[in-house]
C-alpha atoms as a PDB file:
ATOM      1  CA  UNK A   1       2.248  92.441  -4.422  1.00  0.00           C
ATOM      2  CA  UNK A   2       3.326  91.329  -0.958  1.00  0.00           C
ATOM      3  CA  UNK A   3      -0.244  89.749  -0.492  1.00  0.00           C
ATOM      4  CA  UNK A   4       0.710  87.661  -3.954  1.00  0.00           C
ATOM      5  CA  UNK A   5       3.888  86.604  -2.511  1.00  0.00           C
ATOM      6  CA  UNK A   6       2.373  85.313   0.690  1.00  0.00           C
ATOM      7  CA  UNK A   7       0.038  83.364  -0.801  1.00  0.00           C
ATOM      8  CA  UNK A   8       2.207  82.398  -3.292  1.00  0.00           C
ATOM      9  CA  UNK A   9       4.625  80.952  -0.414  1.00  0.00           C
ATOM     10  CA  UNK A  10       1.682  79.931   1.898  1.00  0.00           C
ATOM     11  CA  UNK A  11       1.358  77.140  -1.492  1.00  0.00           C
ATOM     12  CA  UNK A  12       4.580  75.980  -1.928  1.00  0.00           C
ATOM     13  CA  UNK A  13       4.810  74.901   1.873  1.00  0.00           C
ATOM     14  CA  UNK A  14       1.300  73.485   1.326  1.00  0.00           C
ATOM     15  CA  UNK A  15       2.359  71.891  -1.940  1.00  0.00           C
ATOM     16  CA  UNK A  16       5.814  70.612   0.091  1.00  0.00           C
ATOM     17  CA  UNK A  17       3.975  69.286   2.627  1.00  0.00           C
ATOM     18  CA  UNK A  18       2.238  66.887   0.842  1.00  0.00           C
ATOM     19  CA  UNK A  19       4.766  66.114  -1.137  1.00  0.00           C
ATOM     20  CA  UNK A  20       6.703  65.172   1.940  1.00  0.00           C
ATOM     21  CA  UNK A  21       3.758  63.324   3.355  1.00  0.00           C
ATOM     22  CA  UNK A  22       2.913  61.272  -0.158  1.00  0.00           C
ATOM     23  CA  UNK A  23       7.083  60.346   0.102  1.00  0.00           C
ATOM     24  CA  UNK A  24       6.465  59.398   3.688  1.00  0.00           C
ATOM     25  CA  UNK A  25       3.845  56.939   2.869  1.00  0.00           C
ATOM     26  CA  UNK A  26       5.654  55.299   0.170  1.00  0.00           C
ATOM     27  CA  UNK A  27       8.043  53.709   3.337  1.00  0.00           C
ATOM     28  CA  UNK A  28       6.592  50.750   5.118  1.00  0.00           C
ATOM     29  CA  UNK A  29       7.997  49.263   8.300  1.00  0.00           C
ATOM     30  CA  UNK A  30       6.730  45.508   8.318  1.00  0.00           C
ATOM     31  CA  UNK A  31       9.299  44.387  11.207  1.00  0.00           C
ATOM     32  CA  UNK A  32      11.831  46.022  12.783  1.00  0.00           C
ATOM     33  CA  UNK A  33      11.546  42.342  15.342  1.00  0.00           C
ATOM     34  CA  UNK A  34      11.844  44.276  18.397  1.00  0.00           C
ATOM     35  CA  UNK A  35       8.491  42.602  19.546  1.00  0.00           C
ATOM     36  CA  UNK A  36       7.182  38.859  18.742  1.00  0.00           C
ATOM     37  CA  UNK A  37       4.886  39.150  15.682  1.00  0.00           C
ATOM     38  CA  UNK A  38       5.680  41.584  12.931  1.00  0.00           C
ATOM     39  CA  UNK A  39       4.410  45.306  12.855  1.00  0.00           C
ATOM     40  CA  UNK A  40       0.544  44.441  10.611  1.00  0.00           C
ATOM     41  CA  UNK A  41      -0.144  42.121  13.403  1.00  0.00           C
ATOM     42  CA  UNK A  42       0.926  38.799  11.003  1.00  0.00           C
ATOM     43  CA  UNK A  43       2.366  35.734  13.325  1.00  0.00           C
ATOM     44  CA  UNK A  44       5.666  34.729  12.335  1.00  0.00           C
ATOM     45  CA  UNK A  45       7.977  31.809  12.613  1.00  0.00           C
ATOM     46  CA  UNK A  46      10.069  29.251  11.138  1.00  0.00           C
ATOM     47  CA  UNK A  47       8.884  25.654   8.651  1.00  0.00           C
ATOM     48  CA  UNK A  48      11.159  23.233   8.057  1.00  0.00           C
ATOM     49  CA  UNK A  49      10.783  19.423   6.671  1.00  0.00           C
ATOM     50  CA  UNK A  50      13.583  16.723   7.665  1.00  0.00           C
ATOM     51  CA  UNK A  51      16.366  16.673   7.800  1.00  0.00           C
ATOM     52  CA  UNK A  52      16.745  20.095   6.719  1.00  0.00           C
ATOM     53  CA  UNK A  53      16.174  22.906  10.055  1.00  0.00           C
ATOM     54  CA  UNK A  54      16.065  26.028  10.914  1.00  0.00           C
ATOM     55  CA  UNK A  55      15.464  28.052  14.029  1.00  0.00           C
ATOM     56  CA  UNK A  56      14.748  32.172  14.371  1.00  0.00           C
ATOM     57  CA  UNK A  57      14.763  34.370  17.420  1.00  0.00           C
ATOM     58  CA  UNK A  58      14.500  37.965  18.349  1.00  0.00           C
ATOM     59  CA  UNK A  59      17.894  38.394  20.138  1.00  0.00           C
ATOM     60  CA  UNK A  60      19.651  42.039  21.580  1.00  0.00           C
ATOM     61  CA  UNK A  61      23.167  41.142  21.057  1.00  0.00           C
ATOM     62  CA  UNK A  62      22.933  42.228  16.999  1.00  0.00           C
ATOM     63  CA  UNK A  63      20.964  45.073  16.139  1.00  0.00           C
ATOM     64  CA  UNK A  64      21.359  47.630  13.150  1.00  0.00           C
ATOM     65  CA  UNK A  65      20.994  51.395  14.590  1.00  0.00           C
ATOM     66  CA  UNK A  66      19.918  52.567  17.313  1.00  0.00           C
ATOM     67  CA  UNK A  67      16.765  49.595  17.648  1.00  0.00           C
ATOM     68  CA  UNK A  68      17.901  47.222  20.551  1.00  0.00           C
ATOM     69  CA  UNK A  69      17.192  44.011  18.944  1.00  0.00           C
ATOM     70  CA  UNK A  70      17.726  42.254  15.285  1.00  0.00           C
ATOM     71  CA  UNK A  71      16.069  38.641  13.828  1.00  0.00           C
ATOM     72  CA  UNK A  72      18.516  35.824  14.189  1.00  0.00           C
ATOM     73  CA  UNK A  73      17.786  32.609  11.811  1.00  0.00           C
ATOM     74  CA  UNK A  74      19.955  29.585  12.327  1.00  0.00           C
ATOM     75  CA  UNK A  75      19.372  26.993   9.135  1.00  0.00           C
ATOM     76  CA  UNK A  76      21.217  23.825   8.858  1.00  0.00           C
ATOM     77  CA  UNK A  77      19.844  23.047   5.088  1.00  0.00           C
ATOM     78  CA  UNK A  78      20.695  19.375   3.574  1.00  0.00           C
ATOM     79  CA  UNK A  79      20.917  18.599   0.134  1.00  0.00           C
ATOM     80  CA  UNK A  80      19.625  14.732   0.663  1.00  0.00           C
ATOM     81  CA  UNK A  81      16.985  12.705   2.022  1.00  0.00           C
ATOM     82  CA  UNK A  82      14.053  13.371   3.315  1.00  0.00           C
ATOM     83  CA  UNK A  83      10.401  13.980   1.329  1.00  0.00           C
ATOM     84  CA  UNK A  84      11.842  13.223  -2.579  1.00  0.00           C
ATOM     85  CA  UNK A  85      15.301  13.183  -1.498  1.00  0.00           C
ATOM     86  CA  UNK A  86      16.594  16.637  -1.550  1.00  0.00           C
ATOM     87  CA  UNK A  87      17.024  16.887   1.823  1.00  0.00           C
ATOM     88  CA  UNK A  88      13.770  18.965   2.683  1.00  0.00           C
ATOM     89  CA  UNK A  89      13.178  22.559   3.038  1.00  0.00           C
ATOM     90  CA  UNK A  90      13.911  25.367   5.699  1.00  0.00           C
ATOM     91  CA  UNK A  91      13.268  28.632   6.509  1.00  0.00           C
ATOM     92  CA  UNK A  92      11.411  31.711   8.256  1.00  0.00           C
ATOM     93  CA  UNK A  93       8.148  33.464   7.196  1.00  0.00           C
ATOM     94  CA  UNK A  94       6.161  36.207   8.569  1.00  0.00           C
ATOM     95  CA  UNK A  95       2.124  36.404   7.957  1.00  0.00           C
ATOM     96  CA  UNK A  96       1.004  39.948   6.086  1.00  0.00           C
ATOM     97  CA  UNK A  97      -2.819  39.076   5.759  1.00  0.00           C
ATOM     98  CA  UNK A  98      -4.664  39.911   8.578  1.00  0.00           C
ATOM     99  CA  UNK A  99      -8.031  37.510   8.679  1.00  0.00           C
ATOM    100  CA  UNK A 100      -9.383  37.395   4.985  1.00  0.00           C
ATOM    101  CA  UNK A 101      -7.525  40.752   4.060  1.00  0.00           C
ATOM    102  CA  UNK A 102      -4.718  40.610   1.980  1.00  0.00           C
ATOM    103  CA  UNK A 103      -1.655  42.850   1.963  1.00  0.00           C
ATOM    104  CA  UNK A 104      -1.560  45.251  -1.058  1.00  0.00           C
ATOM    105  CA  UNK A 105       2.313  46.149  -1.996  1.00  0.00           C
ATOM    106  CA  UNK A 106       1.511  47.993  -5.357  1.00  0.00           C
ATOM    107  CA  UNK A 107       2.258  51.770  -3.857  1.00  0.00           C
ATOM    108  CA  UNK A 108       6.262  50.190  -3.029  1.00  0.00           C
ATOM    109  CA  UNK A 109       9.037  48.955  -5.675  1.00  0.00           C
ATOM    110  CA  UNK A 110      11.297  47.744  -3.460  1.00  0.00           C
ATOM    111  CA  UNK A 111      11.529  45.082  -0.338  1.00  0.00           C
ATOM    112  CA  UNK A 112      14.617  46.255   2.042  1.00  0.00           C
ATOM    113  CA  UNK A 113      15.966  44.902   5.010  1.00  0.00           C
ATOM    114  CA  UNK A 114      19.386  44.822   6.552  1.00  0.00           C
ATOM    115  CA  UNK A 115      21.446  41.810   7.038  1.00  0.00           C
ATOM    116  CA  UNK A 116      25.076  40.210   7.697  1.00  0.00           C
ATOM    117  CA  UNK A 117      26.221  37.047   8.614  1.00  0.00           C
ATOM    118  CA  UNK A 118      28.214  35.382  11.029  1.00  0.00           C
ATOM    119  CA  UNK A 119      30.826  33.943   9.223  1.00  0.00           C
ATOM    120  CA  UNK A 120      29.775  35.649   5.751  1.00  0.00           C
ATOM    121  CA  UNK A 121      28.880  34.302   2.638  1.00  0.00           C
ATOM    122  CA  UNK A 122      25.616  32.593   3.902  1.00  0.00           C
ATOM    123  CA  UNK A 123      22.883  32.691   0.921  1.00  0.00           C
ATOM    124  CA  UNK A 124      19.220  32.704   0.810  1.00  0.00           C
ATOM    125  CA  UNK A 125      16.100  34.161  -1.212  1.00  0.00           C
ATOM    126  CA  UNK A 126      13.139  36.135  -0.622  1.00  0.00           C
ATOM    127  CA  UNK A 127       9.690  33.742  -0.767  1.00  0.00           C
ATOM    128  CA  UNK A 128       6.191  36.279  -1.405  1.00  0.00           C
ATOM    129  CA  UNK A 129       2.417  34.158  -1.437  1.00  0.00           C
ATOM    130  CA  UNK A 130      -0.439  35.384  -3.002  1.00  0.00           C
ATOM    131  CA  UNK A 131      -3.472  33.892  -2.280  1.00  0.00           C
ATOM    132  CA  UNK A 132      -2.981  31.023  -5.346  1.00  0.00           C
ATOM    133  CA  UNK A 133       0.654  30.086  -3.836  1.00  0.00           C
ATOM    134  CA  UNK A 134      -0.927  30.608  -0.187  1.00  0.00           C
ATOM    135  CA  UNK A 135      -3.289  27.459  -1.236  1.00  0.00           C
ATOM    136  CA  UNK A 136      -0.015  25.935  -2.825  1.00  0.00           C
ATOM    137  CA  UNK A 137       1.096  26.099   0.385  1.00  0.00           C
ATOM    138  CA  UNK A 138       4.810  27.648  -1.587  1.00  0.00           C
ATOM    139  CA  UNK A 139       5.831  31.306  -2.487  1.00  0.00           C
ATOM    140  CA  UNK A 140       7.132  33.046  -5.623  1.00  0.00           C
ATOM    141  CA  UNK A 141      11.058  32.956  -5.017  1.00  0.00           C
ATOM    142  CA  UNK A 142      13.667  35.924  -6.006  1.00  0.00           C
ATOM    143  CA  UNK A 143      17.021  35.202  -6.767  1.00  0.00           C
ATOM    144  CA  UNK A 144      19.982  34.938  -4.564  1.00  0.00           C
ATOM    145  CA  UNK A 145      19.510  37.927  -1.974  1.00  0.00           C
ATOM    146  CA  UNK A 146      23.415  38.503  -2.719  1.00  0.00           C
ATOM    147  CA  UNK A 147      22.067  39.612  -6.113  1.00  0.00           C
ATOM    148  CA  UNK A 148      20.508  42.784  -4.102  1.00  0.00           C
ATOM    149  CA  UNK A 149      23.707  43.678  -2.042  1.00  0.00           C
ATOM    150  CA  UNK A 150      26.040  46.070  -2.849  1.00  0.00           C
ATOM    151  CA  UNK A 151      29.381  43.708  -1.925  1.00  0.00           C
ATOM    152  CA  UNK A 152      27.488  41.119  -3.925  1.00  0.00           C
ATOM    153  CA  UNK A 153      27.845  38.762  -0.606  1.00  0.00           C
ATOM    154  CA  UNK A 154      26.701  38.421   2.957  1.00  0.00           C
ATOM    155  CA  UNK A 155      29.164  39.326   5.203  1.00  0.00           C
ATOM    156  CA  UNK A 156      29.857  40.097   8.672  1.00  0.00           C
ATOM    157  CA  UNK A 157      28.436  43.789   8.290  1.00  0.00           C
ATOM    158  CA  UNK A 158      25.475  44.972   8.510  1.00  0.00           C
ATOM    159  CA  UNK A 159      24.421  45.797   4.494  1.00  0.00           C
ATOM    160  CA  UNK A 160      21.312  46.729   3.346  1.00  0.00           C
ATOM    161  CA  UNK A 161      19.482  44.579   0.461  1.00  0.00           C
ATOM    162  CA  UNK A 162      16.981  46.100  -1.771  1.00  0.00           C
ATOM    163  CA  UNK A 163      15.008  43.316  -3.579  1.00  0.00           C
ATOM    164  CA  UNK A 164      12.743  44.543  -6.418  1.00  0.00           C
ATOM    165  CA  UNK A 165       9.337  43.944  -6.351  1.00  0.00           C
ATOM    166  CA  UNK A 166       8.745  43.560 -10.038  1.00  0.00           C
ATOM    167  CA  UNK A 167      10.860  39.986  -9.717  1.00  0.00           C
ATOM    168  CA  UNK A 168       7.386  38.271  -8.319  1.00  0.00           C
ATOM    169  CA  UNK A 169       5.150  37.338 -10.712  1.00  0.00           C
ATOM    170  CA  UNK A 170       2.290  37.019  -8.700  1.00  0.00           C
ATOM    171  CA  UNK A 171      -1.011  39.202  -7.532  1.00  0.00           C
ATOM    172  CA  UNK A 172       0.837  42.287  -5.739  1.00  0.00           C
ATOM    173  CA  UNK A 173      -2.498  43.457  -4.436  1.00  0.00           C
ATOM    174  CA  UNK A 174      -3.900  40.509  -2.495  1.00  0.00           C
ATOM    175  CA  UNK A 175      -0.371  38.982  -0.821  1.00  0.00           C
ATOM    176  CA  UNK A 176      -0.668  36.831   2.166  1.00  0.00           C
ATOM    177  CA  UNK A 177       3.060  36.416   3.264  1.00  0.00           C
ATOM    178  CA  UNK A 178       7.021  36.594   2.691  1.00  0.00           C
ATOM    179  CA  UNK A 179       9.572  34.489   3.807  1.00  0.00           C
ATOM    180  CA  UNK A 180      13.422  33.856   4.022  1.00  0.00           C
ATOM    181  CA  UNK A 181      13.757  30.494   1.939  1.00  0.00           C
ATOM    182  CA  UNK A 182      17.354  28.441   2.045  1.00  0.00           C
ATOM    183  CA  UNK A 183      17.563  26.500  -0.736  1.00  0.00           C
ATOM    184  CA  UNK A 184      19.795  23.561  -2.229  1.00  0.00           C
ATOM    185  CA  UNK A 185      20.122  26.089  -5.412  1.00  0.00           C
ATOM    186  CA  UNK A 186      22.273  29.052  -3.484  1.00  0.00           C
ATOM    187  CA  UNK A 187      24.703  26.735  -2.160  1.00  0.00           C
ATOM    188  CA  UNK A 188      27.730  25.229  -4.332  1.00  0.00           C
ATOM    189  CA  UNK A 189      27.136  21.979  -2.872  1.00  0.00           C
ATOM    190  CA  UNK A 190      23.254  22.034  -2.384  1.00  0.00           C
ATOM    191  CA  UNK A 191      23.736  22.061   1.547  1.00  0.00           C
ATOM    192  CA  UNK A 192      25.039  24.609   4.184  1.00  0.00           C
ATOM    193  CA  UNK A 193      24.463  25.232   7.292  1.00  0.00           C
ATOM    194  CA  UNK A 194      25.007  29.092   9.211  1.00  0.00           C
ATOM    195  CA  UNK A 195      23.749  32.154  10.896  1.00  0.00           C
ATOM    196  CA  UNK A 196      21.865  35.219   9.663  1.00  0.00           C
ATOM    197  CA  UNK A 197      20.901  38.741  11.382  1.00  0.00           C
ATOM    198  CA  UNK A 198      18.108  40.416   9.688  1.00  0.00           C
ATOM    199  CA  UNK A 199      16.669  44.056  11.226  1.00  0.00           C
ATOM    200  CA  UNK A 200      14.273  46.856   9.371  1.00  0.00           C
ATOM    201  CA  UNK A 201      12.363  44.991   7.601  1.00  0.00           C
ATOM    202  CA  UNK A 202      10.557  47.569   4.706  1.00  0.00           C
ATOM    203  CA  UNK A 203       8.752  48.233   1.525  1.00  0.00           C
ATOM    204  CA  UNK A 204       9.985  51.512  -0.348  1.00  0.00           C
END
């Protein structure tokens, strides 16, 4: 009987432990921007075409938890002029394929990261590529990130956003990159101009 019970306990912490570890590998750290380039080995930075702007560092004076160091974006986006007269485009992206291999996201659901602005209610959406939009040179786009916030708005506190993966139509096993995308649509008057903070950058 005892002999039962021990192996009968010797299974469940087997049987735990992989549970555990299958749960662990369903959370993926892409960037927690404490170091230039994000954590697959993807370059990242910002594009921009007149007269819309933008401009993204990794700065230490914002930072969610206990990480030193959060991504700052600065986008100044107009609503005319420029390249068919909607005052261009602007925004920050970060490379997942590494050479010719794409990024599969098909074990996640979800795309989290924290954010919070400087004077809250700044606005943006989530941009993926697969290798079709990649050529495109243009990304699938979510809606308004302030659709995946609790508050329903960006404000000056840190919140978490959890964007669902299932709102890209697009090839979820061969996906080349994701970007922050500022765009005439999430503005009242097609045009703002602000500060974000983004820090843990995940799938889940």
């Amino acid at each position: 009987m005892k002999k039962i019970l021990l192996i009968a306990s010797v299974f469940i912490l087997l049987f735990s432990s992989v549970v555990y570890a299958k749960d662990a590998a369903q959370v993926f750290l892409l960037d927690d921007f404490e170091k230039a380039g994000n954590l697959v080995g993807g370059k990242s930075n910002t594009y921009e075409k007149e007269p819309s702007k933008s401009l993204a560092m990794r700065v230490s004076e914002e930072f969610y938890g206990n990480a030193g160091r959060s991504l700052m974006i600065k986008f100044d986006k107009k609503s005319e002029g420029g390249l068919y007269g909607t005052g261009g485009w602007c925004g920050y992206y970060t490379m997942l394929r590494s050479g010719a291999k794409y990024f599969d996201i098909t074990p996640y659901k979800t795309l989290t990261f924290q954010v919070k602005g400087v004077k809250g209610d700044e606005n943006f959406k989530i941009g993926l590529a697969d290798r079709h939009w990649e050529e495109l040179g243009d990304s699938v786009k979510s809606e308004d990130v302030v659709k995946y916030i609790p508050t329903g708005k960006i404000t000056t506190e840190w919140q978490k956003a959890v964007v669902p993966l299932d709102v890209f139509f697009l090839d979820k096993k061969e996906v080349s990159s994701l970007a922050f995308c500022f765009e005439s649509e999430s503005f009242a008057t097609g045009s703002a101009k602000g500060t974000v903070y983004i820090d843990d950058l995940r799938l889940e």
